[in-house]
C-alpha atoms as a PDB file:
ATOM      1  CA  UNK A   1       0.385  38.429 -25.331  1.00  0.00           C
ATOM      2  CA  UNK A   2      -2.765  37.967 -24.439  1.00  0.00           C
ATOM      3  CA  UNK A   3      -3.624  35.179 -26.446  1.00  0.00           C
ATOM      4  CA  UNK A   4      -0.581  32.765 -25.327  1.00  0.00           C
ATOM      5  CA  UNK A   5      -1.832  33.270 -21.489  1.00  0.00           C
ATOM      6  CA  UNK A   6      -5.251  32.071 -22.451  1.00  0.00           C
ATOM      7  CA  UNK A   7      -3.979  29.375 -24.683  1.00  0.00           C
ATOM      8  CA  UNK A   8      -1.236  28.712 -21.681  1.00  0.00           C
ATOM      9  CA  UNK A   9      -4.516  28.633 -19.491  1.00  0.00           C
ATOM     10  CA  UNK A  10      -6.916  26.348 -21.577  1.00  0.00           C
ATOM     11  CA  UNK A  11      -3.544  23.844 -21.652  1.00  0.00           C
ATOM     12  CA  UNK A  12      -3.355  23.760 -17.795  1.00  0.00           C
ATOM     13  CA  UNK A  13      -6.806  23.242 -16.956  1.00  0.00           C
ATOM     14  CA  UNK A  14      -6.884  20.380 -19.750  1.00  0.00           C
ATOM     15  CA  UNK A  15      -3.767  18.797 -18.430  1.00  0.00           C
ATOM     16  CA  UNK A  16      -5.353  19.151 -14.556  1.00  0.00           C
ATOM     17  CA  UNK A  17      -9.061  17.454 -15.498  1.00  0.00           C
ATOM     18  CA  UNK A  18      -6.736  14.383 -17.227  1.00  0.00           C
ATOM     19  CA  UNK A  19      -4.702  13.948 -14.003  1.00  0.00           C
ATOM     20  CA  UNK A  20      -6.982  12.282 -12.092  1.00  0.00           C
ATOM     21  CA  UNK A  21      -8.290  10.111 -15.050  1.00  0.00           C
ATOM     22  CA  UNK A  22      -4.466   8.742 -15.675  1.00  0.00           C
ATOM     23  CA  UNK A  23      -3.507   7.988 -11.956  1.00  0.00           C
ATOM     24  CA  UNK A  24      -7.319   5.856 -12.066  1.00  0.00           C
ATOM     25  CA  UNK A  25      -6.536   2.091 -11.103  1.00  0.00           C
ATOM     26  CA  UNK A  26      -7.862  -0.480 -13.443  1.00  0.00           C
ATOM     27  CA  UNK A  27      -8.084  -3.196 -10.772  1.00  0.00           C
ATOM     28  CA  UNK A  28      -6.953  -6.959 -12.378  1.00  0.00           C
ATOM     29  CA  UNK A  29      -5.892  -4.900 -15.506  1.00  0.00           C
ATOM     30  CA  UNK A  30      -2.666  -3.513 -14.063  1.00  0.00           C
ATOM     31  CA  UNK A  31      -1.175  -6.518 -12.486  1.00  0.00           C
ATOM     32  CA  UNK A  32      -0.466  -8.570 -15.691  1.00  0.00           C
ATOM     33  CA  UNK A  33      -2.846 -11.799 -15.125  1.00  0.00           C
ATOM     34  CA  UNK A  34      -6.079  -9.999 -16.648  1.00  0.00           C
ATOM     35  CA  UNK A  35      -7.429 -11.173 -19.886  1.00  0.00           C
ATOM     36  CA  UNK A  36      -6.548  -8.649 -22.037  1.00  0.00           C
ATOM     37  CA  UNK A  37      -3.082  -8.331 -21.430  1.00  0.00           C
ATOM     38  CA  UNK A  38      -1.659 -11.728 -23.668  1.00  0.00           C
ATOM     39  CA  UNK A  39       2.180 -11.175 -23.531  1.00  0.00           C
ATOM     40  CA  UNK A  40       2.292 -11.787 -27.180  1.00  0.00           C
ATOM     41  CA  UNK A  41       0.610 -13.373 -29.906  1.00  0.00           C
ATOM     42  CA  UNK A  42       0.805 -17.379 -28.688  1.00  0.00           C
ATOM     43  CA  UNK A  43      -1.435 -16.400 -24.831  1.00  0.00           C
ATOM     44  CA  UNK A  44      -5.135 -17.343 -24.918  1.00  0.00           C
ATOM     45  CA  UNK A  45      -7.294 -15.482 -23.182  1.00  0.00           C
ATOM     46  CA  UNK A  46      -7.014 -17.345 -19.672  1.00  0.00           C
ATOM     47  CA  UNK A  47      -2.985 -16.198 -20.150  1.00  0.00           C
ATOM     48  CA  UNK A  48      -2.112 -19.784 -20.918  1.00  0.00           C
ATOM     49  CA  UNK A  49      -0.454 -21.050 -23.727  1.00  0.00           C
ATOM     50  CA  UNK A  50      -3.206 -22.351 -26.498  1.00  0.00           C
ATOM     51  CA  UNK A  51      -2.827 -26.022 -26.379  1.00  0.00           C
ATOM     52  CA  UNK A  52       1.192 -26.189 -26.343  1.00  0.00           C
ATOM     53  CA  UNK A  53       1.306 -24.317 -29.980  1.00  0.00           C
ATOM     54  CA  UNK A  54       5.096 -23.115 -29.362  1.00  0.00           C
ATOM     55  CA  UNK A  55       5.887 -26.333 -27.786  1.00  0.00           C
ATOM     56  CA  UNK A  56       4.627 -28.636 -30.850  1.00  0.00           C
ATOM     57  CA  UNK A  57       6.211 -25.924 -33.133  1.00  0.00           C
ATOM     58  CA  UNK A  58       9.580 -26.518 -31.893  1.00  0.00           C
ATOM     59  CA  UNK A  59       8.649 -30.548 -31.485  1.00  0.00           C
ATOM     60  CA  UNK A  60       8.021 -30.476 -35.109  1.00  0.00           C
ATOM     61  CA  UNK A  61      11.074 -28.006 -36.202  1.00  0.00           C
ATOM     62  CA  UNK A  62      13.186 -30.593 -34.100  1.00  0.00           C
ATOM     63  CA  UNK A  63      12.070 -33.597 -35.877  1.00  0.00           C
ATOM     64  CA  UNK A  64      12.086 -32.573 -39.112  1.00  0.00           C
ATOM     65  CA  UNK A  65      16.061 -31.176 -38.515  1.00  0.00           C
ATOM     66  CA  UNK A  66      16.577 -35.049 -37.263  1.00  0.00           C
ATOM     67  CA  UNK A  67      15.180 -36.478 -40.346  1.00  0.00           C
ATOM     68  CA  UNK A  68      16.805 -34.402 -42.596  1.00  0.00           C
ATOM     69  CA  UNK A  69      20.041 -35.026 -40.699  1.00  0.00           C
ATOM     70  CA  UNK A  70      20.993 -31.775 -39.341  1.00  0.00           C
ATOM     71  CA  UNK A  71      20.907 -32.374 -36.096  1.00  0.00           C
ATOM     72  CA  UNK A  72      22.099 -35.709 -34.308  1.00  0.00           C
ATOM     73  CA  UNK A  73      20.222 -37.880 -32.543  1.00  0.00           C
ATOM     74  CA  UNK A  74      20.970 -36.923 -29.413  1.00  0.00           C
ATOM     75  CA  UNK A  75      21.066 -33.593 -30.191  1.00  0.00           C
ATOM     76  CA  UNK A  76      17.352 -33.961 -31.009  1.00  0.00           C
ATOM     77  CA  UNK A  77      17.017 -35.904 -27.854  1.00  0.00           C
ATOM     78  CA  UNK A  78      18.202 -33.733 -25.744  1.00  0.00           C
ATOM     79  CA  UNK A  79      16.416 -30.603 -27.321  1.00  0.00           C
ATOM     80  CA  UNK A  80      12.586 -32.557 -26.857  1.00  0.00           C
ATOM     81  CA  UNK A  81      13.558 -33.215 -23.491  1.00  0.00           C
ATOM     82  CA  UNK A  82      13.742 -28.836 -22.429  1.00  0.00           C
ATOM     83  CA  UNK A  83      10.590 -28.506 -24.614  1.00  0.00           C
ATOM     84  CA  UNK A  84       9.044 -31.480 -22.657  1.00  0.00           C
ATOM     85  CA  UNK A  85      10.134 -30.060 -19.135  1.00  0.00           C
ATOM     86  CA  UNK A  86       9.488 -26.146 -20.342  1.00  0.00           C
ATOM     87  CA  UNK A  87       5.980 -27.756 -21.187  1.00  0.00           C
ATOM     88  CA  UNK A  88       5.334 -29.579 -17.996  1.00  0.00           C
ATOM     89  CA  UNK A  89       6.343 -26.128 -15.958  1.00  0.00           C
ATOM     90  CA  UNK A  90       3.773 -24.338 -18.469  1.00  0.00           C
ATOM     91  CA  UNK A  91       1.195 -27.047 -16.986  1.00  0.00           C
ATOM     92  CA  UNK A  92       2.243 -25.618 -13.317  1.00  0.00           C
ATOM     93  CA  UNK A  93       2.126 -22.550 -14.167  1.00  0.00           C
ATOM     94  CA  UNK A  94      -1.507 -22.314 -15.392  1.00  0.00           C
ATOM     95  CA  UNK A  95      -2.823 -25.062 -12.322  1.00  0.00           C
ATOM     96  CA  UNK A  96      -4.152 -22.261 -10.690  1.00  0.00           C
ATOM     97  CA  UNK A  97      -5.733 -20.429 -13.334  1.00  0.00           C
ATOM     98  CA  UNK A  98      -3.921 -17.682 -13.399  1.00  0.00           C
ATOM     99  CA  UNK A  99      -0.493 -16.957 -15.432  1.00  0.00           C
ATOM    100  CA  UNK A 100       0.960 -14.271 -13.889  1.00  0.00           C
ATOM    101  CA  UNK A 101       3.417 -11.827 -16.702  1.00  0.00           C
ATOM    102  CA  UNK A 102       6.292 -12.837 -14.815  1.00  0.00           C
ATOM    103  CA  UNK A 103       5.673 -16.681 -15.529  1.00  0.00           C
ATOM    104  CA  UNK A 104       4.264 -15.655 -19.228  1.00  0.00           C
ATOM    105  CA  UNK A 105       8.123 -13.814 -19.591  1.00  0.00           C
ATOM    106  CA  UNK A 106       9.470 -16.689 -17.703  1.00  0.00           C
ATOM    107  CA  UNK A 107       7.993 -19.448 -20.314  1.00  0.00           C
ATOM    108  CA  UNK A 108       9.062 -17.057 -23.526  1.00  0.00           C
ATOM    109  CA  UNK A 109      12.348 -17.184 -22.760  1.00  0.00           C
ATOM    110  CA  UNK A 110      12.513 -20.749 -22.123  1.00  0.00           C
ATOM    111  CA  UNK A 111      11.192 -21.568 -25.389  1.00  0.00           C
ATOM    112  CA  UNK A 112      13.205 -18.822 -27.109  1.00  0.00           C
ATOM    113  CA  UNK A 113      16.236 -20.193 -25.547  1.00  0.00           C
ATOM    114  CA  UNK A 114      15.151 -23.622 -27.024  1.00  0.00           C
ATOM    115  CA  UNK A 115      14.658 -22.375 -30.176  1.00  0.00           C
ATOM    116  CA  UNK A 116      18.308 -20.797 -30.180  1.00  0.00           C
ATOM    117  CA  UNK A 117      19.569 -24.073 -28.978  1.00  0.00           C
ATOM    118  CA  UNK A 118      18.023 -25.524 -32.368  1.00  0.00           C
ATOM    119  CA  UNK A 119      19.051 -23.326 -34.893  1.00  0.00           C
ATOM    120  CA  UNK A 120      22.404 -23.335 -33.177  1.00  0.00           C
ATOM    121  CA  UNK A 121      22.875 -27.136 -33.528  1.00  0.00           C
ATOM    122  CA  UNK A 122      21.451 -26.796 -37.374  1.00  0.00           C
ATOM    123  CA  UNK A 123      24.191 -24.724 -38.034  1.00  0.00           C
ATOM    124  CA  UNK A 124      27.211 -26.132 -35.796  1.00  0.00           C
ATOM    125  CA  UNK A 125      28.448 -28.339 -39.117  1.00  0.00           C
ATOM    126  CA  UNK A 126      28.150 -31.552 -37.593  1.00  0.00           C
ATOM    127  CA  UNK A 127      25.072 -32.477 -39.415  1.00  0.00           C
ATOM    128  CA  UNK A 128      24.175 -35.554 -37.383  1.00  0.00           C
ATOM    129  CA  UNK A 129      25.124 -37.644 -40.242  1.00  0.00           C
ATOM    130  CA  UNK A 130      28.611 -38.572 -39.176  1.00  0.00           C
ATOM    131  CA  UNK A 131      32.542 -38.684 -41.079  1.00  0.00           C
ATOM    132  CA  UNK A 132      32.127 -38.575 -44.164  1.00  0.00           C
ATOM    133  CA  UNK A 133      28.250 -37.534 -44.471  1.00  0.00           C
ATOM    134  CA  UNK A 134      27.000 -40.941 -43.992  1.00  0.00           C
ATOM    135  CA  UNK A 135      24.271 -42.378 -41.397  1.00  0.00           C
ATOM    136  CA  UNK A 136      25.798 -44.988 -39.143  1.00  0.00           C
END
């Protein structure tokens, strides 16, 4: 018995020293626009997208579902046209040097939505290629 009160003990006054150390503010770090905190795998360290990488991704996915006819052409159009916009807000976002986690989240589901869009039209069966199979 009197071992599980001073093991119930030790556990208590461990748990109370950590308290204060876990309710500690991190300043920048806890609001999402610090350095550190990248969103995912495509955020450079000034929480900006490096160089448009998802944005020339899905250019390049587009084009090369054009040219291989499985999209139409204005299909294709229509698709570079939401990457060019979701680009240009990525440009707004960042003009102040700070990309908050809400406009990171905001951006990744743009592009994910664009990148739905595309495999979507790959796969809709009309193959840009009109009746028959045949480029008009």
């Amino acid at each position: 018995m009197k071992k599980i009160l001073i093991s119930i003990a030790a556990a208590s006054a461990l748990a109370a020293a950590a308290a204060p150390a876990a309710a500690q503010s991190y300043g920048a770090y806890d609001r999402g626009d610090s350095r550190h905190d990248r969103g995912g795998e495509h955020w450079d360290d000034r929480g900006g997208d490096r160089g448009g990488d998802r944005a020339d991704m899905l250019k390049f996915r587009i084009d090369r579902a054009e040219r291989n006819h499985q999209i139409s052409r204005r299909e294709a159009f229509r698709l570079r046209e939401q990457v060019r916009l979701t680009e240009r807000l990525s440009w707004r976002y960042r003009a102040d040097g700070i990309v908050t986690r809400w406009e990171r989240a905001d951006l990744d589901r743009r592009f994910d939505s664009i990148r739905v869009q595309l495999r979507y039209e790959r796969n809709d069966r009309d193959y840009g290629a009109g009746y028959g199979g045949h480029r008009r």
